[in-house]
Protein backbone atom coordinates (compact mmCIF):
# COMPACT_ATOMS: atom_id res chain seq x y z
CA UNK A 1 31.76 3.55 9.65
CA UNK A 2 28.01 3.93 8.80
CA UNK A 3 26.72 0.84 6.66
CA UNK A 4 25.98 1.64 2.85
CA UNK A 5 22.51 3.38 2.57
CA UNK A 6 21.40 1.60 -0.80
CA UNK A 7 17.62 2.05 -1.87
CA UNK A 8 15.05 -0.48 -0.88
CA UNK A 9 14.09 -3.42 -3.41
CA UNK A 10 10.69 -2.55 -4.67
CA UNK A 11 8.20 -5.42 -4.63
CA UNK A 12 6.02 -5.92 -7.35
CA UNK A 13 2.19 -6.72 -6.12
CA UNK A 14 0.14 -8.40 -8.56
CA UNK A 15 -2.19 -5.63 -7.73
CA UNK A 16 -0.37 -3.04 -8.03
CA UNK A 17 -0.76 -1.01 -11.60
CA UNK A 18 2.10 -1.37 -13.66
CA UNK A 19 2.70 2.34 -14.16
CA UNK A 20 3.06 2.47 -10.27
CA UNK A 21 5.51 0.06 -10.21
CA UNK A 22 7.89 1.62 -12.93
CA UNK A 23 7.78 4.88 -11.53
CA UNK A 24 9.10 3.28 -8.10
CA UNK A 25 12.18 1.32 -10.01
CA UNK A 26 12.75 4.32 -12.22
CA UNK A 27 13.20 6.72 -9.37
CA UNK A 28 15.25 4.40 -7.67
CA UNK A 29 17.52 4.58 -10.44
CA UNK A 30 17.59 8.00 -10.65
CA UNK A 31 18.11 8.34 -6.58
CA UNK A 32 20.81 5.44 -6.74
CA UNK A 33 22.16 7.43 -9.92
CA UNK A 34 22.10 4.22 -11.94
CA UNK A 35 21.04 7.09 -14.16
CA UNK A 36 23.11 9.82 -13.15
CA UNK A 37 22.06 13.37 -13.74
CA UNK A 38 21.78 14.46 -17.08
CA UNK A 39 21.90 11.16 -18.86
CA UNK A 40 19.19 10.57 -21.50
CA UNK A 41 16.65 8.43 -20.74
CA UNK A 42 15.50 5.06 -23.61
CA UNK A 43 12.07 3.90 -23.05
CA UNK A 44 13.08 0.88 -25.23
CA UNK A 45 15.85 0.04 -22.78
CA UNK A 46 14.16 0.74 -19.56
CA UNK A 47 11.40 -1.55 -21.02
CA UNK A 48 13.65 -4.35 -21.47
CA UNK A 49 15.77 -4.11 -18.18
CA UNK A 50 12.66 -3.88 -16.37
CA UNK A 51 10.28 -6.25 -17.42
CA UNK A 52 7.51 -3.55 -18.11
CA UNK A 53 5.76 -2.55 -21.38
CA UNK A 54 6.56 0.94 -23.17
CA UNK A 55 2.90 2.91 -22.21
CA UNK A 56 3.61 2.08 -18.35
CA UNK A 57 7.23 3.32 -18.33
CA UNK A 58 6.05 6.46 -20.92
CA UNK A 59 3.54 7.31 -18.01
CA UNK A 60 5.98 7.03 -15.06
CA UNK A 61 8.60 9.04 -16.81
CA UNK A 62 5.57 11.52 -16.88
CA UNK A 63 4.78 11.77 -13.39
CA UNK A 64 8.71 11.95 -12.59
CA UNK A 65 8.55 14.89 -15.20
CA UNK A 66 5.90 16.19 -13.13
CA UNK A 67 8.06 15.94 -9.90
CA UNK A 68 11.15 17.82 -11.71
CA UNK A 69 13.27 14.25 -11.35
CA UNK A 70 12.81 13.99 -15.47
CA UNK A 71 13.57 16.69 -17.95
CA UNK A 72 11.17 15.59 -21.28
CA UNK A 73 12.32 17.88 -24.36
CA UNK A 74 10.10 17.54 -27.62
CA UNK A 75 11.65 16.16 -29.81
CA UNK A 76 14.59 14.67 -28.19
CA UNK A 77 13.50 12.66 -25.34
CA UNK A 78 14.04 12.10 -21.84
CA UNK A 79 16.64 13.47 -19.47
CA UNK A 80 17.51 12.51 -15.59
CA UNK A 81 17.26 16.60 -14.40
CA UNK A 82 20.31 18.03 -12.76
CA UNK A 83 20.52 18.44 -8.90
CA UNK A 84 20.06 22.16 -8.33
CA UNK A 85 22.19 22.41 -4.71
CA UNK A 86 20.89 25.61 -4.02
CA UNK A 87 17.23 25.52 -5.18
CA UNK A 88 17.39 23.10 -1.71
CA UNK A 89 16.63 25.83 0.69
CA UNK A 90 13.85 27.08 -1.18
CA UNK A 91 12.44 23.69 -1.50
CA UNK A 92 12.72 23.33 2.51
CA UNK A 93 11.43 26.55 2.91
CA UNK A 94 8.32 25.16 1.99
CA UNK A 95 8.66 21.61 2.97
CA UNK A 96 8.52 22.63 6.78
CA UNK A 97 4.81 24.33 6.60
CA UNK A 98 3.45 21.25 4.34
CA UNK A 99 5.26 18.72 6.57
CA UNK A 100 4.09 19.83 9.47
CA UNK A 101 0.53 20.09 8.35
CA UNK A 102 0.56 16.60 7.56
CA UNK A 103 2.62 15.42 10.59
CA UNK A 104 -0.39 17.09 12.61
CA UNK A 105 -3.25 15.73 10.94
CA UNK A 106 -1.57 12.48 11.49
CA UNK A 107 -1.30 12.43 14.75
CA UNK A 108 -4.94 13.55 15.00
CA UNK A 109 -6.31 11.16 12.39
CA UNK A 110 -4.23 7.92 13.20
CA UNK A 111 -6.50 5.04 13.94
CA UNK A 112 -5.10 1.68 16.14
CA UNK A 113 -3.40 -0.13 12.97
CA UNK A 114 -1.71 2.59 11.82
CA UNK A 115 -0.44 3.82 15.24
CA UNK A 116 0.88 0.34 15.99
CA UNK A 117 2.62 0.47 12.22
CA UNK A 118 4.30 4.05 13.51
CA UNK A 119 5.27 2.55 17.00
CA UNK A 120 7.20 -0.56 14.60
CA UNK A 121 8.79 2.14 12.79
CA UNK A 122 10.31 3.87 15.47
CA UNK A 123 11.58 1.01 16.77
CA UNK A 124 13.21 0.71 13.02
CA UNK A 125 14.47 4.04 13.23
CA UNK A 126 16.02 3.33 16.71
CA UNK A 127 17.77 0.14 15.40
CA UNK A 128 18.67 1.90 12.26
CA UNK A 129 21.03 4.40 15.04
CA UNK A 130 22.33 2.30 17.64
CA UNK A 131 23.46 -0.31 14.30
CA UNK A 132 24.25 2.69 12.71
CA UNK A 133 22.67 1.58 9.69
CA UNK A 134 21.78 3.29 6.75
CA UNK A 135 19.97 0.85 4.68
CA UNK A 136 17.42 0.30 8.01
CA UNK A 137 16.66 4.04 7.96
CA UNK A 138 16.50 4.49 4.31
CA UNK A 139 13.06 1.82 4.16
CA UNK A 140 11.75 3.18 6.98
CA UNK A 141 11.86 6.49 6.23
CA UNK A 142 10.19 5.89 2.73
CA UNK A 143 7.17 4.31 4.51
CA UNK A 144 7.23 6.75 7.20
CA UNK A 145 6.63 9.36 4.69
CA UNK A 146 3.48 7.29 2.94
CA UNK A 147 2.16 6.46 6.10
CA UNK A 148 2.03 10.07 6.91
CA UNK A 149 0.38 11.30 3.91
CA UNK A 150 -2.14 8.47 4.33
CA UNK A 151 -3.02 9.06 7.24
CA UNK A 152 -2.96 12.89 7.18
CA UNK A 153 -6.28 12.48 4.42
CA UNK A 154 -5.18 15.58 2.79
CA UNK A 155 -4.72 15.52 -1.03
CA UNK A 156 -3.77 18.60 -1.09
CA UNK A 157 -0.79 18.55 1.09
CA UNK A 158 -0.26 15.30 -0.40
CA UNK A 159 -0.12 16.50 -4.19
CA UNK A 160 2.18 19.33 -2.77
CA UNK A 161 4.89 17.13 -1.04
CA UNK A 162 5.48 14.69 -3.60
CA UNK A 163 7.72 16.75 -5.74
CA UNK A 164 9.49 17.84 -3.18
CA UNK A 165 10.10 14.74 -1.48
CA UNK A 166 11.03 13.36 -5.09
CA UNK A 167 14.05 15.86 -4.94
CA UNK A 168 14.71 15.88 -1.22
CA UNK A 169 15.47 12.22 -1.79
CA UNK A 170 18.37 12.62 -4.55
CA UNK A 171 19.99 15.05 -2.69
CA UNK A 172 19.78 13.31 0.72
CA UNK A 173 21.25 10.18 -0.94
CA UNK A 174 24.18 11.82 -2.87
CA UNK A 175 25.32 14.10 0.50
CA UNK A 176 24.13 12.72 3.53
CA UNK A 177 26.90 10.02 3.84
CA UNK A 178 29.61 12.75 4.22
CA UNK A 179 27.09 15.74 6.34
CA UNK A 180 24.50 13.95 7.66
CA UNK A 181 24.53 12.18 11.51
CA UNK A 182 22.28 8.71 10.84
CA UNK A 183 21.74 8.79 14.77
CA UNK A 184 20.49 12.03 14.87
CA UNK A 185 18.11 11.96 12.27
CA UNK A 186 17.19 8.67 13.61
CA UNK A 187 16.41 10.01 16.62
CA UNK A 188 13.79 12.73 15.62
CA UNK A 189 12.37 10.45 13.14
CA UNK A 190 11.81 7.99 15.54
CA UNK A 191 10.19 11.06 17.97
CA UNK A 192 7.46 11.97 15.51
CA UNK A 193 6.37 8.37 14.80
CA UNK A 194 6.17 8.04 18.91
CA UNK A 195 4.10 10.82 18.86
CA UNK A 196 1.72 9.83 15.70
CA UNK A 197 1.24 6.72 17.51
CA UNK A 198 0.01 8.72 20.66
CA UNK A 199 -2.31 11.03 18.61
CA UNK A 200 -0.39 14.00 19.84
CA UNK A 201 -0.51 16.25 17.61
CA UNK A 202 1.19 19.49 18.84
CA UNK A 203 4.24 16.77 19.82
CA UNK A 204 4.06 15.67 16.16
CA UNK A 205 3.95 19.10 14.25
CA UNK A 206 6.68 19.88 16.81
CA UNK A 207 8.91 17.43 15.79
CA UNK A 208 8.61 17.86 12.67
CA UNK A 209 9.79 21.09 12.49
CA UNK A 210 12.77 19.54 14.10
CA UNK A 211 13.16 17.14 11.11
CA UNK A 212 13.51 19.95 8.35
CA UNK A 213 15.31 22.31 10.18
CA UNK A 214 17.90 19.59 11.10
CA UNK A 215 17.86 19.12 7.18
CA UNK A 216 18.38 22.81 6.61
CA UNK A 217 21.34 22.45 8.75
CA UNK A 218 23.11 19.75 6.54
CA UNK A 219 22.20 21.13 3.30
CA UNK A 220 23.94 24.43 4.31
CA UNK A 221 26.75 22.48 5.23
CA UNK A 222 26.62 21.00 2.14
CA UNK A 223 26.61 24.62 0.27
CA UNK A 224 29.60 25.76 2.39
CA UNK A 225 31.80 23.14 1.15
CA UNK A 226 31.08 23.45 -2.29
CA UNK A 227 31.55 27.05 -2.16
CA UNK A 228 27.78 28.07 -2.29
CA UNK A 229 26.73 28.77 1.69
């Protein structure tokens, strides 16, 4: 039986602005669904439970707003949106071009340290299958995807992805336990961070491409049994 895939504990860096740092926790709330879709959000509460003044948490819920995790309605507040199951698809649909865009300019732009940090997580990603465990995958994957976008040097692509890694996330960690294969997703993962760390690029856009059509494969497997493939 795979090992529980529970979030990552965020860190908190001294230097890191405390905005930044309640938009991480928040999220990982949401993700966890320690605020479960459609629940209304308090400011006061999330305040208190995290340790974090009102303005900071105001401006994460903001940028989650932004990424379509929060529903703000005037006058009323804060809701955790609802995950749309088949508004998936169209989000992969354009996931794949922007992905591999940034897995190519990766590969072409990676300098030593950050190779070397790609090469460590592949070997995380290859632990993560033969252990067949979750929780290995799920923090490597979340700095896989940063490191990517770092090193791709594209704000662009960067400002594009965000949202739709945001929901890509929720619905990866509510369904993947029952449709997903941890070793195969592993695997590819662990293929494109091999070939970041060589600076080959065509090897990196190409794998990527494997990475969201194996996700297109799960998420209509996930539609069929709910009645919506």
């Amino acid at each position: 039986m795979m090992q529980p895939m529970s979030l990552p504990e965020v860190s908190d860096n001294d230097d890191e602005p405390q905005s930044r740092i309640a938009y991480r926790l928040i999220e990982a709330m949401i993700v966890t669904h320690e605020l479960p879709p459609g629940s209304r959000i308090s400011e006061a509460t999330l305040s208190a439970k995290l340790g974090i003044g009102r303005t900071p948490i105001r401006e994460a819920l903001q940028r989650l707003s932004f990424e379509g995790t929060v529903r703000i309605v005037p006058r009323s507040g804060a809701f955790v949106s609802e995950i749309d199951l088949v508004d998936q698809l169209a989000m992969i649909e354009v996931r794949k071009g922007i992905e591999n865009v940034l897995a190519g300019r990766a590969a072409r732009f990676a300098g030593e340290a950050e190779r070397k940090r790609f090469r460590e997580l592949a070997l995380m990603f290859e632990k993560s299958a033969a252990t067949n465990n979750g929780h290995i995958f799920v923090e490597a994957d979340r700095e896989f995807n940063s490191l990517i976008v770092a090193t791709a040097r594209n704000k662009y692509a960067a400002q594009a992805i965000t949202p739709i890694e945001a929901q890509t996330r929720r619905f990866w960690y509510v369904h993947f336990k029952q449709f997903g294969d941890l070793q195969r997703v592993c695997t590819l993962h662990a293929f494109v961070a091999r070939r970041i760390a060589e600076n080959d690029e065509a090897g990196a856009r190409e794998g990527s491409d494997k990475i969201v059509d194996y996700a297109e494969e799960y998420t209509r497997k996930t539609l069929m049994f709910f009645g919506m493939g």
